[in-house]
Protein backbone atom coordinates (compact mmCIF):
# COMPACT_ATOMS: atom_id res chain seq x y z
CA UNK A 1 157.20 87.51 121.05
CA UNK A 2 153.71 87.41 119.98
CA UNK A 3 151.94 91.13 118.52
CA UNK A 4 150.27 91.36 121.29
CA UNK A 5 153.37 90.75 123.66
CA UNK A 6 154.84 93.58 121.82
CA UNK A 7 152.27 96.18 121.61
CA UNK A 8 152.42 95.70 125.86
CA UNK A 9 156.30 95.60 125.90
CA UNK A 10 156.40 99.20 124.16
CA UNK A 11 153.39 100.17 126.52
CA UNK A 12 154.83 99.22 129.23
CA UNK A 13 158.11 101.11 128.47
CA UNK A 14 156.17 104.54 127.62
CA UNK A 15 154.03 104.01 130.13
CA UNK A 16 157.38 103.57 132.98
CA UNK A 17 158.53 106.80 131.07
CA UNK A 18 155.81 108.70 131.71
CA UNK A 19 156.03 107.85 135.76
CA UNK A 20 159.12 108.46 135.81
CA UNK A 21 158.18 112.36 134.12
CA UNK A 22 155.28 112.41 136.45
CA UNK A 23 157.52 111.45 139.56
CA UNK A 24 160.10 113.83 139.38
CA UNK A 25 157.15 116.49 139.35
CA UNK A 26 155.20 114.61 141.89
CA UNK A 27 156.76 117.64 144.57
CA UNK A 28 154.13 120.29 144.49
CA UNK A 29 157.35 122.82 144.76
CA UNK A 30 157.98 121.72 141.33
CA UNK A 31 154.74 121.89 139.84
CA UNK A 32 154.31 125.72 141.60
CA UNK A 33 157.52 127.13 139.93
CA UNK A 34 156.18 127.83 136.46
CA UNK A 35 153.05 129.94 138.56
CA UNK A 36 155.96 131.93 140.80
CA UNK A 37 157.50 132.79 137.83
CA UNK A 38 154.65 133.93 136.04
CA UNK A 39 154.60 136.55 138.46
CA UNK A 40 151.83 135.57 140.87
CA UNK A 41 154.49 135.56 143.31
CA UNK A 42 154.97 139.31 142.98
CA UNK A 43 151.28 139.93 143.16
CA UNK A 44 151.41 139.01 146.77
CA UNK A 45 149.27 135.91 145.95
CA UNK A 46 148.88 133.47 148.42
CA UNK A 47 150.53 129.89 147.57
CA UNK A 48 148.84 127.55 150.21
CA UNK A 49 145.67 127.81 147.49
CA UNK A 50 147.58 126.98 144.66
CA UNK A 51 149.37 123.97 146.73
CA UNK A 52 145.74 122.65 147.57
CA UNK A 53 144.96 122.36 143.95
CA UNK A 54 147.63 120.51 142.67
CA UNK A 55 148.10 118.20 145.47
CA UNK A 56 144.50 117.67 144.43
CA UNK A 57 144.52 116.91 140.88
CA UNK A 58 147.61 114.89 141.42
CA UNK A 59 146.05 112.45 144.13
CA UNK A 60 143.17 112.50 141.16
CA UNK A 61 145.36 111.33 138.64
CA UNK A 62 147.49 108.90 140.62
CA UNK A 63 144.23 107.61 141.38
CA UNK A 64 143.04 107.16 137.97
CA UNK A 65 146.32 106.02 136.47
CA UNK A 66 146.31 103.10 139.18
CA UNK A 67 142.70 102.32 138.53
CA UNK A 68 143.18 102.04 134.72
CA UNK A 69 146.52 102.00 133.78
CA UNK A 70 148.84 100.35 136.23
CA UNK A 71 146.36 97.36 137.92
CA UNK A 72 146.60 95.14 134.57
CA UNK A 73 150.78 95.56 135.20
CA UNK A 74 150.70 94.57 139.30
CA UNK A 75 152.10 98.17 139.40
CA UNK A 76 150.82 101.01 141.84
CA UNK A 77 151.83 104.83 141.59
CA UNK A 78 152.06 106.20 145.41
CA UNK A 79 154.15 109.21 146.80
CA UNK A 80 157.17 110.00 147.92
CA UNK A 81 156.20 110.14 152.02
CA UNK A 82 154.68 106.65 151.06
CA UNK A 83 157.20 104.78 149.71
CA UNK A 84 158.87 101.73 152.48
CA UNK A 85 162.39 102.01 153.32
CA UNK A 86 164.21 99.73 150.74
CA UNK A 87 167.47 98.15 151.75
CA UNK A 88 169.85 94.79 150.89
CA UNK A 89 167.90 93.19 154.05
CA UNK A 90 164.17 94.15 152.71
CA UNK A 91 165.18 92.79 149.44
CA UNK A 92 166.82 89.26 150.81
CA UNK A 93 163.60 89.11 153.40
CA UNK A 94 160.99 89.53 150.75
CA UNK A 95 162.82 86.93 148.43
CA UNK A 96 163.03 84.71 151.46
CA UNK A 97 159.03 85.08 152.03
CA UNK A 98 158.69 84.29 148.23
CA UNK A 99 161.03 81.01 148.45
CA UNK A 100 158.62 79.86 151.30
CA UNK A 101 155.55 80.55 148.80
CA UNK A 102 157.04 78.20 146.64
CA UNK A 103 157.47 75.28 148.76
CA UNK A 104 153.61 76.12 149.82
CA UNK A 105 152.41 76.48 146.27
CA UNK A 106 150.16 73.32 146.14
CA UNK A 107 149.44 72.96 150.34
CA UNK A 108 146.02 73.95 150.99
CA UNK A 109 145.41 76.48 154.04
CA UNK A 110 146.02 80.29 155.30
CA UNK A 111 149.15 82.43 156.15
CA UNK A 112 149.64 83.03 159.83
CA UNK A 113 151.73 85.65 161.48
CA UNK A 114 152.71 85.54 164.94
CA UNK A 115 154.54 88.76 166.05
CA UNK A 116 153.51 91.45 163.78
CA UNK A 117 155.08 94.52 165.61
CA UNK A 118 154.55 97.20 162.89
CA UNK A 119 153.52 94.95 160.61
CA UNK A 120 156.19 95.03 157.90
CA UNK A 121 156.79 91.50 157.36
CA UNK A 122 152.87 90.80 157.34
CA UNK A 123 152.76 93.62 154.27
CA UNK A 124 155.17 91.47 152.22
CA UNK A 125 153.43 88.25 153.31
CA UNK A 126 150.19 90.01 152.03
CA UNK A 127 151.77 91.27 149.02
CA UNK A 128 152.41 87.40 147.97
CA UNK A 129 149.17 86.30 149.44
CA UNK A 130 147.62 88.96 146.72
CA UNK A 131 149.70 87.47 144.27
CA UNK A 132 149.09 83.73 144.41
CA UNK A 133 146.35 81.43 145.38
CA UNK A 134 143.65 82.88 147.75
CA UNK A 135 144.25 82.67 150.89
CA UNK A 136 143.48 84.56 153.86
CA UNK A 137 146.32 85.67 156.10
CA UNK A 138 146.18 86.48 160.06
CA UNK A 139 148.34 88.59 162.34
CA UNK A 140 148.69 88.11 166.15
CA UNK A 141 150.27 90.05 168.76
CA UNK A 142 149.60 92.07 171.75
CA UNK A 143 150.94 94.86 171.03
CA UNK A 144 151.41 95.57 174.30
CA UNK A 145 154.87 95.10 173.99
CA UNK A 146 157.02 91.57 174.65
CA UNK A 147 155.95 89.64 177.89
CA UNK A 148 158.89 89.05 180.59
CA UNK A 149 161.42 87.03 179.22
CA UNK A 150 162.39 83.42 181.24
CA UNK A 151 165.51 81.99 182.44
CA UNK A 152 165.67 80.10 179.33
CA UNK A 153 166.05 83.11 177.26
CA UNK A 154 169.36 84.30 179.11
CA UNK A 155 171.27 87.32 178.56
CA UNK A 156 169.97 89.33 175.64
CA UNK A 157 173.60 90.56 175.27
CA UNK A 158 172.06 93.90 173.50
CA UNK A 159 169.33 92.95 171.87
CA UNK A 160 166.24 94.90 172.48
CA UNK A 161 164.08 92.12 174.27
CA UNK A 162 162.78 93.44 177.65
CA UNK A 163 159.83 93.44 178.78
CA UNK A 164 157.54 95.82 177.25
CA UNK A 165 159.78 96.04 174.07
CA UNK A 166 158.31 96.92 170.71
CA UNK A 167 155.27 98.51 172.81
CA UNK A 168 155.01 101.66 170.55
CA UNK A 169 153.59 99.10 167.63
CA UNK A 170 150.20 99.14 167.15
CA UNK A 171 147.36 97.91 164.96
CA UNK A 172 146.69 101.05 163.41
CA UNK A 173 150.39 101.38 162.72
CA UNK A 174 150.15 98.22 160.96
CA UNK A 175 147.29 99.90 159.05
CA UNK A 176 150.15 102.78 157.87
CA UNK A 177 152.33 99.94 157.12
CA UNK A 178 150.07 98.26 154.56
CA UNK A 179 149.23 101.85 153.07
CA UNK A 180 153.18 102.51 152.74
CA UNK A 181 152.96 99.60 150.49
CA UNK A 182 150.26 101.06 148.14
CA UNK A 183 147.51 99.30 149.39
CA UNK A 184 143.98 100.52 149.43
CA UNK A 185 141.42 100.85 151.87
CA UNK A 186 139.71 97.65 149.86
CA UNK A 187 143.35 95.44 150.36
CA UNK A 188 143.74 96.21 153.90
CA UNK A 189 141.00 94.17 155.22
CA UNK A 190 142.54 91.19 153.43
CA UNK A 191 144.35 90.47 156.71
CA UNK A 192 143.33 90.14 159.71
CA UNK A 193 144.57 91.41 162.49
CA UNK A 194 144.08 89.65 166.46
CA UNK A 195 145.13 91.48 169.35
CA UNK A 196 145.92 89.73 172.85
CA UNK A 197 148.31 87.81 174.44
CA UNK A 198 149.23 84.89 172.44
CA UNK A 199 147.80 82.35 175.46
CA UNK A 200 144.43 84.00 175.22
CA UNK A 201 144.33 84.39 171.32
CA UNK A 202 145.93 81.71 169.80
CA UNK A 203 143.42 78.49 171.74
CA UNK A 204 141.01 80.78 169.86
CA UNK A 205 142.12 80.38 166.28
CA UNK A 206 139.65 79.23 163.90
CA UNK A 207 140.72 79.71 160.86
CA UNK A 208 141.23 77.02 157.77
CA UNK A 209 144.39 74.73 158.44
CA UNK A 210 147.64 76.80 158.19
CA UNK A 211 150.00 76.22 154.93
CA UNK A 212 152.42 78.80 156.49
CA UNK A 213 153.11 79.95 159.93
CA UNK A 214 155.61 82.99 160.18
CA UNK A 215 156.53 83.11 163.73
CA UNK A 216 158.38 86.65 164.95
CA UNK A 217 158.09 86.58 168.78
CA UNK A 218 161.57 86.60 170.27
CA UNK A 219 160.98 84.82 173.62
CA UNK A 220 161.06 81.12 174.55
CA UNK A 221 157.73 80.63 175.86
CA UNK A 222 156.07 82.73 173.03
CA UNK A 223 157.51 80.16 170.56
CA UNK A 224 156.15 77.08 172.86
CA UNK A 225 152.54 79.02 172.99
CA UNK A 226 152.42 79.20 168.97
CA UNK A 227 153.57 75.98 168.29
CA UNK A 228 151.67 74.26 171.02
CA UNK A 229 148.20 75.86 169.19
CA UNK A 230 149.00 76.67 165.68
CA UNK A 231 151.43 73.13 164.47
CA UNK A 232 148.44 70.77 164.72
CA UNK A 233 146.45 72.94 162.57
CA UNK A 234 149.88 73.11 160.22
CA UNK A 235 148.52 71.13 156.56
CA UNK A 236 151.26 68.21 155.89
CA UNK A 237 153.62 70.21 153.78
CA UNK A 238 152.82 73.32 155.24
CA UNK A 239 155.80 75.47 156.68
CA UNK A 240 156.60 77.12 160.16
CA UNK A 241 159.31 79.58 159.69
CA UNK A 242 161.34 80.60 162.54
CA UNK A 243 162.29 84.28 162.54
CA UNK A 244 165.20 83.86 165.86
CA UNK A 245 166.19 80.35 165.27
CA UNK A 246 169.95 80.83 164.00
CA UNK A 247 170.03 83.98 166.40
CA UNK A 248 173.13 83.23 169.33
CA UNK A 249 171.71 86.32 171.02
CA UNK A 250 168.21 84.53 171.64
CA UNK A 251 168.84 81.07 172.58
CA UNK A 252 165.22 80.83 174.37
CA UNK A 253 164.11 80.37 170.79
CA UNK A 254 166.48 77.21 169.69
CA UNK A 255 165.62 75.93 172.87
CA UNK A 256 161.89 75.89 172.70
CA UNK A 257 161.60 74.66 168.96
CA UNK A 258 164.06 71.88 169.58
CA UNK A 259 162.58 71.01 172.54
CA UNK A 260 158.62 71.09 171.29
CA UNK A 261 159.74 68.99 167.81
CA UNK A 262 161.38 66.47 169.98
CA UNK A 263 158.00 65.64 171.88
CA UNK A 264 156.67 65.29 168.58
CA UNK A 265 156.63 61.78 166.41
CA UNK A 266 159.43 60.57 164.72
CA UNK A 267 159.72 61.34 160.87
CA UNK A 268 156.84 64.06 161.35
CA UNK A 269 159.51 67.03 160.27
CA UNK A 270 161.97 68.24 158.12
CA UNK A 271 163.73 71.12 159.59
CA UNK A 272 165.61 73.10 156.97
CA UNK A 273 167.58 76.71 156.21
CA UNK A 274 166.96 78.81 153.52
CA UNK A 275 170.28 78.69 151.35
CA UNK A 276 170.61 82.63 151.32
CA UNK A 277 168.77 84.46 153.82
CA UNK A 278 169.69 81.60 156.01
CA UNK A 279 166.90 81.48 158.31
CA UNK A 280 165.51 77.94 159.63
CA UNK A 281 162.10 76.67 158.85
CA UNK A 282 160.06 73.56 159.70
CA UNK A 283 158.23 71.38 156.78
CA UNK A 284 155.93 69.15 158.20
CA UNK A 285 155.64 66.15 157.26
CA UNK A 286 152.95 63.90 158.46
C-alpha cells in the first residue's frame, strides 16, 4: 500500500469511529441528558426549545460531514427514521441488481423499470446507476394499483395480485423511498418517473436504447405490453430481467415471456438464471 493509500486507510478508520460516536448520540434524548442533569430540568425549563436546537445543529453537521467528509468515500451519514429495512433478501436482491450491471458494463443505453410500486428496487437500480457509467434510468407504473388479472394468470393461490393491488404506492412515496436511501433533493431527479397504464405509456417511450429492462408487473398481459414496446429498443447485449418468472404462484408471467420469445427469431436470445438469487433474465442477442 502506497503513503497515500495509508494516510486514507487510517482516515477512513477514525473517520468510521467518529460516526459510530456521533450515531449512538444521534437521539436528541441522548444529547439532552447532560442539560436535565445540569438542573434545567428542575428549573421548570421547557425541553421542546432545547430539542429544536440540537436536532438543528445535528442536521447542520450531518450535512456538512456528507458534503466534505463522506462524498470522496461513496458514504452518506442519514438518521435513524431514514435508514431502509435491511434483511438476507435486500442484501441477495441488491447483489443480484449488481451481477446484472456487470453483464451490462460495456452495452450502451438506459435502465428501465417497469413496476415500481414504492420504488425500492428502482433506489438500488439508481444507487448502481450513480455508481457506474451514466446512464439515465426510468420508472413506469400506474400506480393505480394492478389492472384485472386474465385467465392466463390463474389462481393466485395467496398471493396479493387482485385488482387494484399495490394501489397505496405512489410517486411521491417513491420520492421517500429514494430519500430513505440518503439521497438528496439533487439525486432524486436522476430518475424519472412515468405514470399511466403501461398501454398508454410505454408506445410513448423515447428514451436512448435500453441496456437493462427490470420488469416487476405480476400479470400476464403487463409482461406482453413491456416486452411488445420496450425489447426492440433492448441494445444487443442488453438484459430484460424477469422479476415473476420462476414464481409457480404466477404462471401468467412464464406464459407470456415464453410465449412473446417464441414469436421472436431464432438465436436472437439467451435466457438465463442468476446462480444465487435465482431469478431468470433474458440477454439479447441479435
Amino acid at each position: 500500500m502506497n503513503a497515500s493509500g495509508l494516510i486514507m486507510s487510517r482516515f477512513g478508520t477514525q473517520l468510521l469511529r467518529l460516526i459510530t460516536r456521533v450515531s449512538r448520540c444521534s437521539n436528541v434524548d441522548v444529547e439532552i441528558q447532560p442539560l436535565l442533569q445540569s438542573g434545567l430540568s428542575n428549573q421548570g425549563a421547557s425541553v421542546q426549545p432545547i430539542r429544536r436546537i440540537l436536532a438543528r445543529h445535528m442536521r447542520r453537521w450531518t450535512r456538512r460531514c456528507n458534503d466534505y467528509l463522506l462524498a470522496p468515500l461513496g458514504v452518506r451519514l442519514v438518521s435513524r427514521g431514514e435508514i431502509p429495512s435491511l434483511s438476507r433478501q435486500w442484501f441477495d436482491r441488491l447483489f443480484y441488481f449488481h451481477r446484472l450491471f456487470g453483464l451490462i458494463e460495456d452495452v450502451p443505453g438506459d435502465v428501465v423499470e417497469c413496476g415500481v410500486a414504492f420504488g425500492q428496487s428502482l433506489a438500488m437500480l439508481t444507487a448502481l446507476v450513480r455508481s457506474g457509467r451514466q446512464r439515465h434510468i426510468w420508472g413506469f407504473d400506474s400506480w393505480q394499483g394492478l389492472p384485472s388479472p386474465r385467465p392466463e394468470d390463474g389462481p393466485s393461490l395467496g398471493l396479493p395480485v387482485n385488482e387494484g393491488t399495490w394501489g397505496l404506492a405512489t410517486p411521491r412515496a417513491v420520492i421517500a423511498t429514494l430519500k430513505s436511501y440518503g439521497f438528496n433533493d439533487a439525486e432524486i431527479e436522476i430518475p424519472t418517473l412515468v405514470p399511466g397504464a403501461f398501454s398508454s405509456t410505454l408506445p410513448k417511450y423515447n428514451g436512448d436504447n435500453i441496456a437493462l429492462l427490470h420488469i416487476d408487473a405480476e400479470l400476464f398481459q403487463s409482461y406482453i405490453e413491456v416486452l411488445a414496446n420496450l425489447w426492440p429498443k433492448l441494445s444487443i447485449g442488453g438484459i430484460a430481467a424477469f422479476d415473476e418468472y420462476e414464481v409457480q404462484n404466477l404462471p401468467g408471467v412464464r406464459q407470456a415471456v415464453d410465449e412473446f420469445f417464441s414469436q421472436q427469431p431464432s438465436g436472437c436470445v439467451s435466457l438465463r438464471q442468476d446462480r444465487v438469487y435465482r431469478k431468470c433474465f433474458a440477454v439479447k442477442l441479435q
